[in-house]
Protein backbone atom coordinates (compact mmCIF):
# COMPACT_ATOMS: atom_id res chain seq x y z
CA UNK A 1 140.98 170.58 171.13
CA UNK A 2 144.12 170.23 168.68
CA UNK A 3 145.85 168.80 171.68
CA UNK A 4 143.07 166.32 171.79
CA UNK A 5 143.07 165.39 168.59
CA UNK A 6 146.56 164.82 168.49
CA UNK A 7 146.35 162.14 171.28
CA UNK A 8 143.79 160.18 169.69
CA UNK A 9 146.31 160.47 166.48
CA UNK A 10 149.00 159.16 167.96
CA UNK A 11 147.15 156.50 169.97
CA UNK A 12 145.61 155.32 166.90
CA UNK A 13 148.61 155.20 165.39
CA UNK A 14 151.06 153.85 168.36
CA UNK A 15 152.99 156.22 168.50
CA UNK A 16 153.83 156.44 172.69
CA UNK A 17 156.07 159.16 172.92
CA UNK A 18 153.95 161.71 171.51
CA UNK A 19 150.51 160.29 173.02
CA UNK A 20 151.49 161.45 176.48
CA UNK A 21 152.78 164.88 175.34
CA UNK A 22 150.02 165.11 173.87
CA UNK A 23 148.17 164.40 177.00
CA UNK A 24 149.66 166.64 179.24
CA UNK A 25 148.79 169.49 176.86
CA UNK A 26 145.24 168.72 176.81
CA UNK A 27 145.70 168.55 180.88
CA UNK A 28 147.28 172.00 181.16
CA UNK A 29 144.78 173.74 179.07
CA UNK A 30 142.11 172.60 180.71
CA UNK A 31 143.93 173.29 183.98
CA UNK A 32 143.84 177.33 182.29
CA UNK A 33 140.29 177.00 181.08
CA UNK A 34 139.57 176.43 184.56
CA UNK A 35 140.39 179.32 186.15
CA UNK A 36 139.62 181.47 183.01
CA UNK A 37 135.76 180.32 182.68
CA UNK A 38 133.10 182.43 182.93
CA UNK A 39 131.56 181.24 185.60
CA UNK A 40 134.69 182.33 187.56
CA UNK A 41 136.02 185.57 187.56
CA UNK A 42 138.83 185.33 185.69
CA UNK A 43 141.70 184.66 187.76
CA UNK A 44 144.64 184.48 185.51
CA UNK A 45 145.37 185.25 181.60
CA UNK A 46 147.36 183.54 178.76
CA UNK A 47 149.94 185.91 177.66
CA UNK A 48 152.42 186.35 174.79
CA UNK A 49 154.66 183.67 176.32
CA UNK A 50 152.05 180.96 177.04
CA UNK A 51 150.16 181.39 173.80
CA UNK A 52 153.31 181.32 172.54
CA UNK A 53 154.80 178.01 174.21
CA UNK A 54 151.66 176.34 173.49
CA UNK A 55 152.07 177.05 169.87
CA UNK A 56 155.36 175.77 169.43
CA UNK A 57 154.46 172.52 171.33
CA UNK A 58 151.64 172.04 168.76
CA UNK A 59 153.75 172.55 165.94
CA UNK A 60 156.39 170.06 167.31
CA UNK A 61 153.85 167.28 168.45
CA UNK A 62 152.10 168.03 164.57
CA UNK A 63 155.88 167.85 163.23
CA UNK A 64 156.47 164.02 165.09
CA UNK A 65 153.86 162.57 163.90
CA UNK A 66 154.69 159.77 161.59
CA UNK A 67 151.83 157.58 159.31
CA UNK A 68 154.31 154.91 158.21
CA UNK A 69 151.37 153.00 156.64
CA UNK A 70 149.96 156.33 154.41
CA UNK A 71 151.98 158.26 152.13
CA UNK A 72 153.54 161.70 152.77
CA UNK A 73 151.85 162.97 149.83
CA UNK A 74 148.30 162.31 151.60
CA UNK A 75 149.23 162.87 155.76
CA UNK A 76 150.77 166.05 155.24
CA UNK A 77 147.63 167.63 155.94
CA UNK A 78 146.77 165.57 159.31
CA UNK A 79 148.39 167.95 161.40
CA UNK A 80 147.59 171.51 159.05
CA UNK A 81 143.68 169.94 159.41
CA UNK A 82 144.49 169.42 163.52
CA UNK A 83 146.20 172.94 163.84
CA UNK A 84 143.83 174.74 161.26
CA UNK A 85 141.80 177.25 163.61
CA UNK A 86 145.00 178.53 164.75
CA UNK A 87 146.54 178.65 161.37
CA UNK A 88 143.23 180.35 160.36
CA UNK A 89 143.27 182.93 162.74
CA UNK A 90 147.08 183.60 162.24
CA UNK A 91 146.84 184.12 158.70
CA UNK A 92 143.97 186.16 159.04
CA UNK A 93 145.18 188.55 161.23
CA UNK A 94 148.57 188.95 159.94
CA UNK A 95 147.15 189.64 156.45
CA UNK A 96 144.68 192.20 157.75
CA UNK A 97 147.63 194.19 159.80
CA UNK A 98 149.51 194.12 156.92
CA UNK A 99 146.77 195.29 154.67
CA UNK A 100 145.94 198.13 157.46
CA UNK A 101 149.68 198.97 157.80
CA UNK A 102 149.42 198.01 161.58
CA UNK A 103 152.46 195.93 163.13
CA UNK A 104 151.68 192.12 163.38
CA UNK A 105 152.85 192.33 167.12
CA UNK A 106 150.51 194.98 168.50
CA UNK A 107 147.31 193.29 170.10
CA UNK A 108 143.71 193.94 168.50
CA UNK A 109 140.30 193.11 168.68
CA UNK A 110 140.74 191.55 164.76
CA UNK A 111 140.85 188.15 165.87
CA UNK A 112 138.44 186.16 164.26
CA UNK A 113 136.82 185.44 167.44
CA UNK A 114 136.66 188.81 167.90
CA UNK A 115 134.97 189.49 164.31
CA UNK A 116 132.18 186.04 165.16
CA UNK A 117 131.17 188.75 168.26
CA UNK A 118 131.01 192.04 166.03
CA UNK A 119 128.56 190.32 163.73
CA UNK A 120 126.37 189.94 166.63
CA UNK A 121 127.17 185.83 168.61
CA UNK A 122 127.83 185.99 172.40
CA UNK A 123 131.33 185.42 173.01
CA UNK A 124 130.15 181.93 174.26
CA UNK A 125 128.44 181.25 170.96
CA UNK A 126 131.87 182.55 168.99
CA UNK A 127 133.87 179.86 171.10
CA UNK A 128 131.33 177.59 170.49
CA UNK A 129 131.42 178.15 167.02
CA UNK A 130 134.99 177.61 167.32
CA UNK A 131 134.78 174.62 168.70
CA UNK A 132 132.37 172.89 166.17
CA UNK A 133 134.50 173.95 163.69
CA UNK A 134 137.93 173.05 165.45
CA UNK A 135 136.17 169.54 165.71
CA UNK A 136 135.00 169.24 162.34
CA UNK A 137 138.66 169.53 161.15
CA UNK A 138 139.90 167.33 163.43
CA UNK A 139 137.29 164.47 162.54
CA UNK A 140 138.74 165.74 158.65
CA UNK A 141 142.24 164.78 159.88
CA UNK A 142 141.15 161.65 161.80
CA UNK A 143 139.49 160.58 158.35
CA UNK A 144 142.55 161.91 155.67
CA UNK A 145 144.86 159.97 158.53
CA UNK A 146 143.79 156.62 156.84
CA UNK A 147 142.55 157.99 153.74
CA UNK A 148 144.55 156.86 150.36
CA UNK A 149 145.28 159.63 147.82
CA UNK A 150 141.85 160.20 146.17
CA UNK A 151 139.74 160.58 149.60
CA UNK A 152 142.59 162.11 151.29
CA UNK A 153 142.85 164.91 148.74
CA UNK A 154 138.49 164.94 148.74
CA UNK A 155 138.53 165.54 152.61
CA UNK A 156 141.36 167.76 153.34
CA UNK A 157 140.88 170.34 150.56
C-alpha cells in the first residue's frame, strides 16, 4: 500500500522517474501476495533479505520525492505519513526487545500484527486492520502533500 501511495504521489506531482519505480514495487508485491494468500497454501516466504530490500526501496523512493510547490517544513511528513505502519511496527518492536533485553535481530511473535491477533482479530481482520489504517495515513499524506503550514501541521500530527 505505501508503494501505492507513492505512485499516486509522484504522479500527482510529475515526478516520472519515481512513478514507475514506484509501480513496479506495487507489481512485485502483489506478485508475493499472490502466492502467499490464504487461499493458497503458501508457496513461498519473504525473508530477512526481501523484507529487507523492500524497505530500503521505500525509504529511497520516500527520500526522492520532491514538492517544489510546498515547503520542506510542511512535506517532510508525506513520506513518514506513507511509510508510517512500517515505522510503527519498527519502533515498536525494537523498543519492546530492548525493554525485554532480547536482541532486535532475533524473530518474535511481538509484531504488532502479531499483538492485533493475541487480543483476539483473525489474522485476516489484523491485516485488515492494517490496511485501513495504512490507508488512512496515506489519504493523511495525500492531503499534508498540498496542505500549507497550518493544515499540514493539523493533519500530519
Amino acid at each position: 500500500m505505501a508503494s501505492t501511495f507513492f505512485f499516486l504521489i509522484a504522479t500527482l506531482t510529475n515526478q516520472y522517474l519515481i512513478a514507475p519505480l514506484s509501480v513496479v514495487l506495487v507489481g512485485a508485491c502483489l506478485g508475493f501476495l499472490y502466492f502467499n494468500f490464504n487461499f493458497r497454501s503458501a508457496s513461498i516466504f519473504m525473508g530477512d533479505t526481501g523484507s529487507l530490500f523492500l524497505g530500503f526501496m521505500l525509504a529511497a523512493v520516500g527520500i526522492k520525492l520532491r514538492f517544489p510547490d510546498n515547503y520542506d517544513i510542511v512535506t517532510w511528513m508525506v513520506p513518514v505519513l506513507v511509510l508510517g505502519v512500517p515505522l510503527f511496527d519498527t519502533t515498536l518492536v525494537t523498543i519492546s526487545r530492548i525493554r525485554r533485553g532480547i536482541p532486535i535481530s532475533r524473530g518474535g511473535k511481538d509484531h504488532f500484527s502479531h499483538r492485533l491477533v493475541a487480543l483476539g482479530l483473525t489474522k485476516r481482520e489484523a491485516v485488515l486492520v492494517l490496511y485501513l489504517v495504512q490507508g488512512a495515513l496515506g489519504v493523511a499524506a495525500l492531503v499534508v502533500m498540498q496542505a500549507d503550514l497550518v493544515v499540514g501541521y493539523s493533519v500530519g500530527i
